[in-house]
Protein backbone atom coordinates (compact mmCIF):
# COMPACT_ATOMS: atom_id res chain seq x y z
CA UNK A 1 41.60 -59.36 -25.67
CA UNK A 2 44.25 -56.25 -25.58
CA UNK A 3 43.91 -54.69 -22.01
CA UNK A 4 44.07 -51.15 -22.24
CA UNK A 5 46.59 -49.11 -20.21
CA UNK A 6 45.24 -47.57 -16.71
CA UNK A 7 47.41 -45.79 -13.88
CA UNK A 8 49.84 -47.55 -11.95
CA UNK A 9 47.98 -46.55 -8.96
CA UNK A 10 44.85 -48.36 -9.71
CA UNK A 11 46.79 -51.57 -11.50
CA UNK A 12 48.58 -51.82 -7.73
CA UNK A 13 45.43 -51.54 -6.46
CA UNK A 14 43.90 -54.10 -8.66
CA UNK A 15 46.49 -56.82 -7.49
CA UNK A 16 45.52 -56.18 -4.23
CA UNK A 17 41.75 -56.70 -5.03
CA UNK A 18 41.87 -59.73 -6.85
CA UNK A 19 45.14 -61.42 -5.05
CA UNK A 20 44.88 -60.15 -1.73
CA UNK A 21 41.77 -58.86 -0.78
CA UNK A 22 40.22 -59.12 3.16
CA UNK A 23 37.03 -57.59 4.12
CA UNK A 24 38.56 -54.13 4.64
CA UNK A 25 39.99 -53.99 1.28
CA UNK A 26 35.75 -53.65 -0.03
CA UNK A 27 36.04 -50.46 2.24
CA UNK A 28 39.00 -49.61 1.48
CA UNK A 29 37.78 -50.26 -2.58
CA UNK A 30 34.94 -47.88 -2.04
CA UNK A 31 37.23 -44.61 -0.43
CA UNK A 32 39.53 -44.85 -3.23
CA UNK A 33 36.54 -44.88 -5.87
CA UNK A 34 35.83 -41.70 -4.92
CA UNK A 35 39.39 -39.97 -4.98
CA UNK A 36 40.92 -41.74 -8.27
CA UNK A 37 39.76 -40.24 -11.81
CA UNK A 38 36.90 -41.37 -13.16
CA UNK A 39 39.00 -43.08 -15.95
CA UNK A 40 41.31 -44.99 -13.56
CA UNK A 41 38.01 -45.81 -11.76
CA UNK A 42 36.65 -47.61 -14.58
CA UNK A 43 39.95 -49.20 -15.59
CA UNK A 44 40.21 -50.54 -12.08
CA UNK A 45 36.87 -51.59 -12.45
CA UNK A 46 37.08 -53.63 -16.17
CA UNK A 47 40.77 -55.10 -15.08
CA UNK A 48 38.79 -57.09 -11.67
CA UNK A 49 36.42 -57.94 -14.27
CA UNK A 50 38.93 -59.91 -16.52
CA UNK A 51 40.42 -61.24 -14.04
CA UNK A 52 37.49 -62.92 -12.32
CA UNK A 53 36.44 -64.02 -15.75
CA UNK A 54 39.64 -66.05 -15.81
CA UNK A 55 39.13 -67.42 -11.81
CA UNK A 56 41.91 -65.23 -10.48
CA UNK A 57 39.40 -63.38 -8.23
CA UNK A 58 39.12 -63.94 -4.22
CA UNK A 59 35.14 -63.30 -2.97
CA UNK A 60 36.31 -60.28 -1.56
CA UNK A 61 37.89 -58.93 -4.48
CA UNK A 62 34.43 -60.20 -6.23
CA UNK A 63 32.75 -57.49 -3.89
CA UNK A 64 34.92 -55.20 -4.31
CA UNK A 65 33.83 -54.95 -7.87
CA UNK A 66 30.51 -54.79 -7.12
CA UNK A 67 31.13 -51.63 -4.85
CA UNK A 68 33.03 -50.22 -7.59
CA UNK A 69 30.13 -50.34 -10.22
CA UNK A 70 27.34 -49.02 -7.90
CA UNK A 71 29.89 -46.16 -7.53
CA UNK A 72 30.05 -45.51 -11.29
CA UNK A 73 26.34 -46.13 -11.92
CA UNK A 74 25.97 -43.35 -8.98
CA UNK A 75 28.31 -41.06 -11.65
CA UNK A 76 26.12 -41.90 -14.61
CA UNK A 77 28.93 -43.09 -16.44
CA UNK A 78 28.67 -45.68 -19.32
CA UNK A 79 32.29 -46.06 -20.31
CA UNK A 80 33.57 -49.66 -21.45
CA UNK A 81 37.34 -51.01 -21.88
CA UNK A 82 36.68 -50.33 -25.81
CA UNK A 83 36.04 -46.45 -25.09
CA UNK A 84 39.20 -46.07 -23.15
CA UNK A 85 41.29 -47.91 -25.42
CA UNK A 86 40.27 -46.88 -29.17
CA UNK A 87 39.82 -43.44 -29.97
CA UNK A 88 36.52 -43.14 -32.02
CA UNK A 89 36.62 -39.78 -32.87
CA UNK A 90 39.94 -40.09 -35.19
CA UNK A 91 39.45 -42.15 -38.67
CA UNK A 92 41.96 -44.42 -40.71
CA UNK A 93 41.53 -45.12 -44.44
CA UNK A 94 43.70 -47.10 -46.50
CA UNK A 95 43.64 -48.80 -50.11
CA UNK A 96 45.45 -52.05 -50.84
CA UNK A 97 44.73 -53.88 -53.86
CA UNK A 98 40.88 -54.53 -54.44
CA UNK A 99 40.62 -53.25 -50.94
CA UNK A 100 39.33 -50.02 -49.11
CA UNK A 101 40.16 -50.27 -45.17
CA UNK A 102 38.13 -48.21 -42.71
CA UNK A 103 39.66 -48.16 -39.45
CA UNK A 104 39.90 -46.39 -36.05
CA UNK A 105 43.03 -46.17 -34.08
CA UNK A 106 43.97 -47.26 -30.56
CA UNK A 107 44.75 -43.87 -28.03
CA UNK A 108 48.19 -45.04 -28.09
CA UNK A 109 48.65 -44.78 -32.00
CA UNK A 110 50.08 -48.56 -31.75
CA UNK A 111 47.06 -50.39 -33.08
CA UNK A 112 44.19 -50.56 -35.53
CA UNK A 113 40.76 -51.85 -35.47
CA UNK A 114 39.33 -52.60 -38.80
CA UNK A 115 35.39 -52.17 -38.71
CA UNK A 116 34.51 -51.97 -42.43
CA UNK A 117 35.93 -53.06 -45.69
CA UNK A 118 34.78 -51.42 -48.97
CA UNK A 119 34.86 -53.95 -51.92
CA UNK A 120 32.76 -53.44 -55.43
CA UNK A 121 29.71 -55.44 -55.09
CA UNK A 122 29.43 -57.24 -58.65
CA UNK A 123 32.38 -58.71 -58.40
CA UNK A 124 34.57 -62.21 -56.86
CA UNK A 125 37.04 -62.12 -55.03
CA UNK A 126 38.98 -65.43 -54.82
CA UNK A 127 40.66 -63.88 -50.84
CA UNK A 128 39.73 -61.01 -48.82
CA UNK A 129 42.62 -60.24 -46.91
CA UNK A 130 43.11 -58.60 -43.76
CA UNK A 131 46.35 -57.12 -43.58
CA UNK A 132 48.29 -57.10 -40.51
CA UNK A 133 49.17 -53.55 -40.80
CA UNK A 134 47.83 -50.31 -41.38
CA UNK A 135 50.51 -47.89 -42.08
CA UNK A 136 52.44 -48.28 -38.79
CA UNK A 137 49.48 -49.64 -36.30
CA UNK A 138 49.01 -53.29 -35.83
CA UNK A 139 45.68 -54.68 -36.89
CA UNK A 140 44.40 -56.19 -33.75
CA UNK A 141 40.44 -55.66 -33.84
CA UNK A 142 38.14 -56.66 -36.74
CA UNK A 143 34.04 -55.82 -37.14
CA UNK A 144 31.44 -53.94 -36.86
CA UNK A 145 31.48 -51.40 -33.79
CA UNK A 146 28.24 -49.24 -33.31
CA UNK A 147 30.24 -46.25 -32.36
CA UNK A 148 30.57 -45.74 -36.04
CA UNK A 149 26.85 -45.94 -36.85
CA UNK A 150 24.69 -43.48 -34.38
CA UNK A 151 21.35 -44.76 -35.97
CA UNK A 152 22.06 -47.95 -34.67
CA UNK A 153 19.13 -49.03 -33.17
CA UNK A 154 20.39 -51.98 -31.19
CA UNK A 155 18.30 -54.53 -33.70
CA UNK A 156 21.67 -56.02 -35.13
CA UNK A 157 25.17 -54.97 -36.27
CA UNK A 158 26.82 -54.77 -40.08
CA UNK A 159 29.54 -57.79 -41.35
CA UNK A 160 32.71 -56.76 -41.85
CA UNK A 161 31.57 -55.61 -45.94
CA UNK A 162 28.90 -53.26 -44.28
CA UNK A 163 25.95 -55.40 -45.07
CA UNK A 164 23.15 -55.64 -42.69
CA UNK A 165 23.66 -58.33 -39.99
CA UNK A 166 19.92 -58.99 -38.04
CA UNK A 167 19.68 -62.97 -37.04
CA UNK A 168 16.18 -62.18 -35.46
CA UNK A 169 15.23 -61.78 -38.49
CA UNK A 170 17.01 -63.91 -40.29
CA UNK A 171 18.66 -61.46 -42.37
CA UNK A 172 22.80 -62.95 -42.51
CA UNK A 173 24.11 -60.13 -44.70
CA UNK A 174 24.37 -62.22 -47.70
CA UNK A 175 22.30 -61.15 -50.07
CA UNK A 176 23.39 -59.52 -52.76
CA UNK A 177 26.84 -59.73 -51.27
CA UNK A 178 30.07 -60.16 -53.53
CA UNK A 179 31.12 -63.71 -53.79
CA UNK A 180 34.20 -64.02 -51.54
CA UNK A 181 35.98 -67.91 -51.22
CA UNK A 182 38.11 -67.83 -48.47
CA UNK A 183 39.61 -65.21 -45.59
CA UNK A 184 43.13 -64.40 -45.26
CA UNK A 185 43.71 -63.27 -41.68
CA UNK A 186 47.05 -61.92 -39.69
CA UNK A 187 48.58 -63.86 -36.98
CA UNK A 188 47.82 -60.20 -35.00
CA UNK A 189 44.22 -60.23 -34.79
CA UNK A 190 43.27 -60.61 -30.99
CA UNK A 191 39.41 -59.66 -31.64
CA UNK A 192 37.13 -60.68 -34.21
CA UNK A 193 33.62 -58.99 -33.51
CA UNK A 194 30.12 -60.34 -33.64
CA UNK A 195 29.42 -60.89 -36.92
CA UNK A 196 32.36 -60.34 -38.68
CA UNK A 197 31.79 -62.78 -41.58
CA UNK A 198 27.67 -63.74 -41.81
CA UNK A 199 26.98 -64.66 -44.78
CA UNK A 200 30.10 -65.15 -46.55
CA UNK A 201 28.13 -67.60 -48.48
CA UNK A 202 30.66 -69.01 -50.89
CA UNK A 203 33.62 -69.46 -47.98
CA UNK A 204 34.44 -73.21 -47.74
CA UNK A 205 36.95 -72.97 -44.83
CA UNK A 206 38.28 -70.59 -41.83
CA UNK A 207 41.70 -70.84 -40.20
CA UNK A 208 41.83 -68.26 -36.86
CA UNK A 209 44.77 -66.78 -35.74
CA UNK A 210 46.11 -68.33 -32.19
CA UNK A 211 45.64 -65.05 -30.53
CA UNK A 212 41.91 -64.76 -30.89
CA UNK A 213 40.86 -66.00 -27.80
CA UNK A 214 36.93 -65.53 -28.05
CA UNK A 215 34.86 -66.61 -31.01
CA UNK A 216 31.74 -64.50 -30.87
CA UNK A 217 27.86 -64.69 -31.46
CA UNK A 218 27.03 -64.80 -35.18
CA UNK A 219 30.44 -64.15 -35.97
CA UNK A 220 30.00 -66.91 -39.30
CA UNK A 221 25.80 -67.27 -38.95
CA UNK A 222 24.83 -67.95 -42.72
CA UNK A 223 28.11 -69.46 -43.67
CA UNK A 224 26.19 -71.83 -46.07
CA UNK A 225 28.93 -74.18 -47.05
CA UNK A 226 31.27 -73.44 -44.10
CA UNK A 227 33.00 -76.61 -43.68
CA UNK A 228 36.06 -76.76 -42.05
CA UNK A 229 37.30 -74.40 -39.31
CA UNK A 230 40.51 -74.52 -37.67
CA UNK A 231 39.44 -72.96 -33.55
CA UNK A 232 42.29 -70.32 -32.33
CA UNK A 233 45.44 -71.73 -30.46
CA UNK A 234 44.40 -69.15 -27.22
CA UNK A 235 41.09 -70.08 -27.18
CA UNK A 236 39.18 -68.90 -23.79
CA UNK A 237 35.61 -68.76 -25.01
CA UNK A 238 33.12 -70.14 -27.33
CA UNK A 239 29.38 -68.67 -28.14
CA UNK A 240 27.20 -71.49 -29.79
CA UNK A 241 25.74 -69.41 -31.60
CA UNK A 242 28.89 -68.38 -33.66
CA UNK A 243 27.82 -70.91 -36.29
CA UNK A 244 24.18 -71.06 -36.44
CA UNK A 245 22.66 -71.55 -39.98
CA UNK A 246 25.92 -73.31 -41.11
CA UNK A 247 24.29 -76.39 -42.68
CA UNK A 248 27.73 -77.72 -43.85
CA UNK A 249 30.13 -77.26 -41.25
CA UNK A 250 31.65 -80.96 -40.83
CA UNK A 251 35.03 -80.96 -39.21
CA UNK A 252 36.57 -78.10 -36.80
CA UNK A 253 40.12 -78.67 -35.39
CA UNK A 254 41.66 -77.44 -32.44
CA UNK A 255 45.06 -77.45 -30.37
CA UNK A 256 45.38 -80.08 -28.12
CA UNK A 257 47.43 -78.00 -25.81
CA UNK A 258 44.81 -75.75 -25.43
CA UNK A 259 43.62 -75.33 -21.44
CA UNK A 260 39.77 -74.48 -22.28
CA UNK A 261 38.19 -76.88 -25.05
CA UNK A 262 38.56 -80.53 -26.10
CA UNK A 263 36.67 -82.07 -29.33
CA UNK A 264 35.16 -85.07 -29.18
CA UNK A 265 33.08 -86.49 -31.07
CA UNK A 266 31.87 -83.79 -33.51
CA UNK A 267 31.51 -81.99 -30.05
CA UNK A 268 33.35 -79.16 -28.22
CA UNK A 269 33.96 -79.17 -24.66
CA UNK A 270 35.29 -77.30 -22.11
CA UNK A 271 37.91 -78.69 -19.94
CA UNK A 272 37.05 -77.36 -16.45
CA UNK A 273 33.50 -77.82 -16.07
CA UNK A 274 32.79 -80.74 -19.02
CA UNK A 275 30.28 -78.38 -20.75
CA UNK A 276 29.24 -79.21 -24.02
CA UNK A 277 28.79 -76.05 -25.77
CA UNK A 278 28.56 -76.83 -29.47
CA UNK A 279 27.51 -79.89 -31.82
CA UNK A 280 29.37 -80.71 -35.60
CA UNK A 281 28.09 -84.24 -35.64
CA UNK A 282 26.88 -85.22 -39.40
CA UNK A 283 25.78 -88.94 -37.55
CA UNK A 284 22.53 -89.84 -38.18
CA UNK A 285 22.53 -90.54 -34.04
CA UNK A 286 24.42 -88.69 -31.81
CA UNK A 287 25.72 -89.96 -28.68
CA UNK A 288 26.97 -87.43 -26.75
CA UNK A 289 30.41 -88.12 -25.11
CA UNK A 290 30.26 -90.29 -21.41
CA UNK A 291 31.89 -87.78 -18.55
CA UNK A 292 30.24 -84.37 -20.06
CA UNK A 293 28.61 -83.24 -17.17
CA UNK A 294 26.28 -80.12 -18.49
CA UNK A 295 24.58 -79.28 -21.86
CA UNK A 296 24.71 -75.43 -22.79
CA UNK A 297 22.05 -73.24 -23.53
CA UNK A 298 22.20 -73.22 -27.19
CA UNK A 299 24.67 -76.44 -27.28
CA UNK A 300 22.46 -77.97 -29.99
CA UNK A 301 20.76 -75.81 -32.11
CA UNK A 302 22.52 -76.92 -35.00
CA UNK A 303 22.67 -80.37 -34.03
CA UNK A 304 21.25 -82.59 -37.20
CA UNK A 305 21.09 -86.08 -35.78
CA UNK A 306 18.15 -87.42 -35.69
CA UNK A 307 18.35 -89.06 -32.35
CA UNK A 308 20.70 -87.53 -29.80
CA UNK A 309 21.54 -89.63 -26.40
CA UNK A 310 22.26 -88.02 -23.23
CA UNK A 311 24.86 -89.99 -20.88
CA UNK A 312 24.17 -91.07 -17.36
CA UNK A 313 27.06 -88.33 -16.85
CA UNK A 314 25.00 -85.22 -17.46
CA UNK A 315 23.79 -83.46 -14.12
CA UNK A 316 22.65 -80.39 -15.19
CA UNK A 317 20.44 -79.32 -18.73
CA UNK A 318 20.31 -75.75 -19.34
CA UNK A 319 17.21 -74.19 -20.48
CA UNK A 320 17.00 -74.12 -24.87
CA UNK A 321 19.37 -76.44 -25.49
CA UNK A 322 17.96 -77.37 -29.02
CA UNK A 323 16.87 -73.64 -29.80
CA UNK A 324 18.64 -71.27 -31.50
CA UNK A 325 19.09 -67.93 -30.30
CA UNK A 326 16.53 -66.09 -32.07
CA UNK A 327 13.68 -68.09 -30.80
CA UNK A 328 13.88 -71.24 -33.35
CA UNK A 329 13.51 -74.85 -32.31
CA UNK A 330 15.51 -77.38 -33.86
CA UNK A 331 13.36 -79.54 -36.21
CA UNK A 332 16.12 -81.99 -37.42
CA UNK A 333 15.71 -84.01 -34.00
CA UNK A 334 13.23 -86.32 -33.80
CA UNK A 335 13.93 -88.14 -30.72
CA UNK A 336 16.12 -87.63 -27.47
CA UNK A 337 17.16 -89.80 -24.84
CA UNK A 338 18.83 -90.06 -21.55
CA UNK A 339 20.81 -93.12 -20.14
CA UNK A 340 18.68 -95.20 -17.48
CA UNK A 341 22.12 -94.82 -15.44
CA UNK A 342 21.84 -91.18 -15.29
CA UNK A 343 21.15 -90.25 -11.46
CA UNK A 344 19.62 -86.73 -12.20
CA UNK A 345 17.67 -87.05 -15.61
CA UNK A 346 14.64 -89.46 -16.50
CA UNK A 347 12.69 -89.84 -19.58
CA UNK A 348 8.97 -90.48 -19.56
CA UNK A 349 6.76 -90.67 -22.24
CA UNK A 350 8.22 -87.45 -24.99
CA UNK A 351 9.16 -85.59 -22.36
CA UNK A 352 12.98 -85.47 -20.66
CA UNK A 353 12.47 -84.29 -16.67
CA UNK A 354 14.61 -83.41 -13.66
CA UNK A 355 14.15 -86.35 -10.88
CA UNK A 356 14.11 -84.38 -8.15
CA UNK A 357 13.11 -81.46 -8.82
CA UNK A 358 10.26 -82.92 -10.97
CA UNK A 359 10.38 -80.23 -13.38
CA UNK A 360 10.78 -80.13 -17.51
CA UNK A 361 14.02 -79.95 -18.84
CA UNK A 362 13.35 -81.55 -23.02
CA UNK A 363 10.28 -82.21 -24.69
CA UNK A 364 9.40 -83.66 -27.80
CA UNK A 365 6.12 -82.61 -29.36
CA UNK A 366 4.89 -85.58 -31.86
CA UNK A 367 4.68 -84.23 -35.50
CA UNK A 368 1.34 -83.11 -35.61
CA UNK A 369 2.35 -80.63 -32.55
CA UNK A 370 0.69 -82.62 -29.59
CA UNK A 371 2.41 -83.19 -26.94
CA UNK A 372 1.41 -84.64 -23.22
CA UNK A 373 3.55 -83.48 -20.71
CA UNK A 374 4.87 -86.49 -18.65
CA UNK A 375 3.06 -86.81 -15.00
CA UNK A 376 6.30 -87.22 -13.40
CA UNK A 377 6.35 -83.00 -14.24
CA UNK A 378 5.13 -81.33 -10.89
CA UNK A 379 6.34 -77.84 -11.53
CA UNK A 380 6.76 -76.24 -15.28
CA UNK A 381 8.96 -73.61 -15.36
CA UNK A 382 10.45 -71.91 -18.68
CA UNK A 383 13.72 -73.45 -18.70
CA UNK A 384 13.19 -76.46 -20.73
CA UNK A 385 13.66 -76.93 -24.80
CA UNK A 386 11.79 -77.92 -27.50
CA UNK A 387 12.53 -80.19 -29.89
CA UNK A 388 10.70 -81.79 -33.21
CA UNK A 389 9.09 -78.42 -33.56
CA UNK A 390 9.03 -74.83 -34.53
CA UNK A 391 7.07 -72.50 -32.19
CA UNK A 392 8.30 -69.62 -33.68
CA UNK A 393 7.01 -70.43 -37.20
CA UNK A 394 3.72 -72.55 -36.31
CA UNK A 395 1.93 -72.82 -32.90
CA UNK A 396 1.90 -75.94 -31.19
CA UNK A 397 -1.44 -77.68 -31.91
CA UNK A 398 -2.07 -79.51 -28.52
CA UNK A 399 -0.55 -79.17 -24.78
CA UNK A 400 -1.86 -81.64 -22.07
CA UNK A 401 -0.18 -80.61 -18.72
CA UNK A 402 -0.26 -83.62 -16.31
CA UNK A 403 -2.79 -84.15 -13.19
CA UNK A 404 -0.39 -83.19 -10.58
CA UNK A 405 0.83 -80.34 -12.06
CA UNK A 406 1.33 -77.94 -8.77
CA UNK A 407 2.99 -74.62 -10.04
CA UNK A 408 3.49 -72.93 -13.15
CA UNK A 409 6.50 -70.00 -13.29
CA UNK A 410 6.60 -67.70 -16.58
CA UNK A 411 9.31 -65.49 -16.81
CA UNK A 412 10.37 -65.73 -20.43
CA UNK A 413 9.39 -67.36 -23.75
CA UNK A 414 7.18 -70.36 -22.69
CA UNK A 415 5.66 -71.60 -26.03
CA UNK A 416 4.06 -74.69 -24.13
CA UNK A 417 1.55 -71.85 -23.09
CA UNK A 418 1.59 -68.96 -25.31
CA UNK A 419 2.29 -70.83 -28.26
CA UNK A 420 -0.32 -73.38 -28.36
CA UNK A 421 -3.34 -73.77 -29.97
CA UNK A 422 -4.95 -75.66 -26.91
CA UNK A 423 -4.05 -76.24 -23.69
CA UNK A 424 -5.62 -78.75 -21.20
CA UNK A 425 -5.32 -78.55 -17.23
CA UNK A 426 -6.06 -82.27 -15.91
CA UNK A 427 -5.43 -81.60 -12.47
CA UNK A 428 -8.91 -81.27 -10.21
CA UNK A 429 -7.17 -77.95 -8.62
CA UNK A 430 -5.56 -74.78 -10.62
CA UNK A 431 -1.61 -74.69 -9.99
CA UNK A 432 -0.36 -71.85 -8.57
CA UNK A 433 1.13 -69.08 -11.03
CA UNK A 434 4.78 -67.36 -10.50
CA UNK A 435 4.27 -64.53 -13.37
CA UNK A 436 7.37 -61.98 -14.13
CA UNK A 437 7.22 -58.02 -14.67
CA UNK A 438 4.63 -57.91 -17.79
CA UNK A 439 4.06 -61.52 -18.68
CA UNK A 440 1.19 -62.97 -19.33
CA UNK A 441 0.45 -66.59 -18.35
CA UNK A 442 -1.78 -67.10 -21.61
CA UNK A 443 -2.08 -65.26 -24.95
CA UNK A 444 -5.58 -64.48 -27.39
CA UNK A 445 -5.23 -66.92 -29.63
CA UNK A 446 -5.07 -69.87 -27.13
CA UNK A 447 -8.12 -72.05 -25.52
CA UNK A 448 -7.83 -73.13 -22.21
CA UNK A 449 -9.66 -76.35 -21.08
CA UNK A 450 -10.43 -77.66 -17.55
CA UNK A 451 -12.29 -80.68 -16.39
CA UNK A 452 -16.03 -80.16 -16.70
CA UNK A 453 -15.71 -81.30 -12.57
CA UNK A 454 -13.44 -78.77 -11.51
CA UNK A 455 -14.96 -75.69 -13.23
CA UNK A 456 -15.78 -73.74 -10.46
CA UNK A 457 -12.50 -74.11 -8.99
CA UNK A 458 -10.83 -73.34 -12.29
CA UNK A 459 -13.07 -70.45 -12.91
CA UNK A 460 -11.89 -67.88 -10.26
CA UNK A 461 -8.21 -68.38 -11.13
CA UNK A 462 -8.67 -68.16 -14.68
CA UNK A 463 -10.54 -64.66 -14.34
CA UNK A 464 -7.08 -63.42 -12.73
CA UNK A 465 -5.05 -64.58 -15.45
CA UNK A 466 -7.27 -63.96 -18.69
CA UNK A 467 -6.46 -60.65 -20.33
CA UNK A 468 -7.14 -61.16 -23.68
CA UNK A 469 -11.39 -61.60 -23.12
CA UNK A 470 -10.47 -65.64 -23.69
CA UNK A 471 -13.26 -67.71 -22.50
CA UNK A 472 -12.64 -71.00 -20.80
CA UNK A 473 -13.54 -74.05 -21.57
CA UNK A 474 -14.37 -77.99 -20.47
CA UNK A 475 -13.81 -81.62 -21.26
């Protein structure tokens, strides 16, 4: 991403934070805040940022920051790199061809950000192109950009045609859209936003410039017969959920010299940390790559394999693996398992768990949506995933939590207990409940059961947890 210009002074000052920095440079950090403008303030503050994105960053330098955005939260201000780099306020407009480009300019007058494209809506276009300049500014910046819409009410964004973008909704943009079969872009664009092409339903393939260097959240969701897509040169980042809902997408290429992503497999992961982050895989089984060490939040929601195979390699699941960001479990796995090598992970029963921390990391309800959690599980937290199953279309019939279940900690979404249609305790004693701000541990529509033994003890603690006049029950 284009760094916008800030003051020598506070560029000196940022070498010194993120190169150099000792304990007296936080204090140090913290007098200056209050003497340099506001603007150089916050440009101090977004270039430490960056750079400890990219692992230039000492700890000290790390606090430093930290000091530096109490002091602007003390000031009220909201500013971001975008609002000192493009200026909003001044408007660009500019026909070519079939074409109607709305833009705003950088502050410097040297570049362009295309948010909006008008085209007629009846008709095809065989190439939308996206020129590389406008007048004499270099299109760097593509996509929608809020700034431009005050109604916005934070719910989703526009595509790059203007259509409405909302994935928790499942609205991609492409209804009614014009038909548009492929996407010419300039070897200039740095920043593609959010977005930017959802359902461009009829687009068979994507080739992205080697400057890009971050594909973003939703940036092709609803790309119905995406299929090939060719990753940036400069790639530093990767959201998985850049193609969710692309049912077709088969084959994505990238530059072997690149320092951040490998693919392997039908799957793409990152160099440093051997994080899977994102799943192509058309197999009918997929066995994830031996030496990737952690599965992403996310990493396969569009995974279609039926069976998917964990390697003894994996140390570390993140929570919703299988789900898709706007609360969807994936359906198209049926089974998961983990390699009897693997130190960390253990399957028993339908359910995937952490050895020694005993809690839940995968489960697969069976297809009638029962599932028994494994009694290996001592502690269920909300940081597992959900598999074989849709909780946010239909409830899960049947949840059996396991006798030795000791503690129960619902901070999130945890559909095991709010999205179930029954849930049975086993154990002879209640577990105890670790509830965050404004959650409640079950919801109206759910019926609780306890052993018929235990119902006294069961009793109390369900009084302190039932807000919805539920009445418990016994087995």
């Amino acid at each position: 991403m284009k760094r916008r210009k800030i003051t020598a002074f506070a560029l000196a000052l940022s070498i010194v934070l993120t190169l150099q920095a000792s304990p007296s440079d936080v204090v140090y950090a913290q007098e200056t805040a209050n003497k340099i403008a506001d603007q150089a303030a916050w440009a101090l503050q977004d270039t430490v940022e960056y750079q400890t994105t990219v692992d230039q960053a000492s700890p000290e330098g790390v606090c430093a920051l930290r000091d530096l955005v109490k002091y602007q939260e003390t000031k009220g201000q909201t500013l971001s790199e975008q609002d000192l780099f493009w200026d909003y306020e001044k408007e660009l407009t500019e026909t070519q061809d079939a074409f109607i480009y709305h833009a705003i300019p950088s502050k410097d007058g040297k570049e362009a950000w295309i948010y909006e494209i008008s085209v007629r809506p009846a008709k095809d276009y065989s190439t939308l192109y996206i020129p590389e300049m406008l007048g004499d500014k270099k299109v760097t910046c593509i996509g929608y950009t809020y700034k431009k819409n005050p109604d916005d009410d934070g719910d989703g964004f526009l595509n790059i045609l203007g259509y409405s973008v909302e994935p928790f909704h499942d609205v991609d943009g492409g209804y009614a859209m014009p038909r548009i079969f492929s996407v010419a872009l300039p070897d200039s664009l740095k920043v593609i936003q959010p977005g930017a092409f959802s359902g461009f339903n009829h687009m068979r393939e994507i080739k992205l410039p080697p400057q890009v260097a971050a594909v973003e959240k939703h940036v092709f969701y609803g790309c119905d017969i995406l299929e090939k897509v060719k990753l940036p040169d400069n790639l530093r980042r990767l959201e998985s959920s850049a193609f969710e809902d692309c049912p077709k997408l088969k084959k994505m290429t990238l530059s072997s010299s690149n320092q951040n992503y490998q693919i392997k497999s039908g799957c793409v992961i990152t160099k440093k940390d051997k994080a899977l982050v994102f799943t192509f895989s058309k197999k009918k089984t997929l066995n994830i790559p031996s030496g990737v060490k952690i599965l992403k939040e996310y990493a396969l929601s569009e995974c279609v394999s039926a069976t998917v195979n964990i390697p003894a390699s994996v140390t570390k699941i993140e929570a919703r693996v299988f789900h898709q960001t706007y609360g969807h479990q994936n359906k198209k796995v049926k089974n998961v398992t983990v390699s009897k090598k693997n130190k960390v992970y253990a399957k028993d029963g339908r359910c995937i768990y952490h050895r020694k921390d005993q809690t839940l990391a995968v489960a697969i309800p069976d297809k009638n949506g029962v599932l028994h959690i494994s009694e290996k599980v001592r502690h269920l937290t909300d940081s597992y995933s959900l598999v074989n199953c849709d909780t946010y279309e239909k409830w899960l019939e049947k949840v059996v939590l396991p006798k030795q279940l000791k503690t129960i900690t619902h901070r999130g979404d945890n559909p095991l207990l709010t999205k179930t249609r029954s849930v049975y305790f086993t154990g002879s004693t209640p577990p105890k409940v670790k509830l965050g701000e404004n959650m409640a541990l079950f919801m109206g529509y759910t019926s609780i059961y306890v052993p018929k033994a235990s119902y006294n003890k069961y009793k109390k603690w369900f009084k302190k947890y039932n807000h919805s006049g539920m009445k418990l029950h016994t087995f």
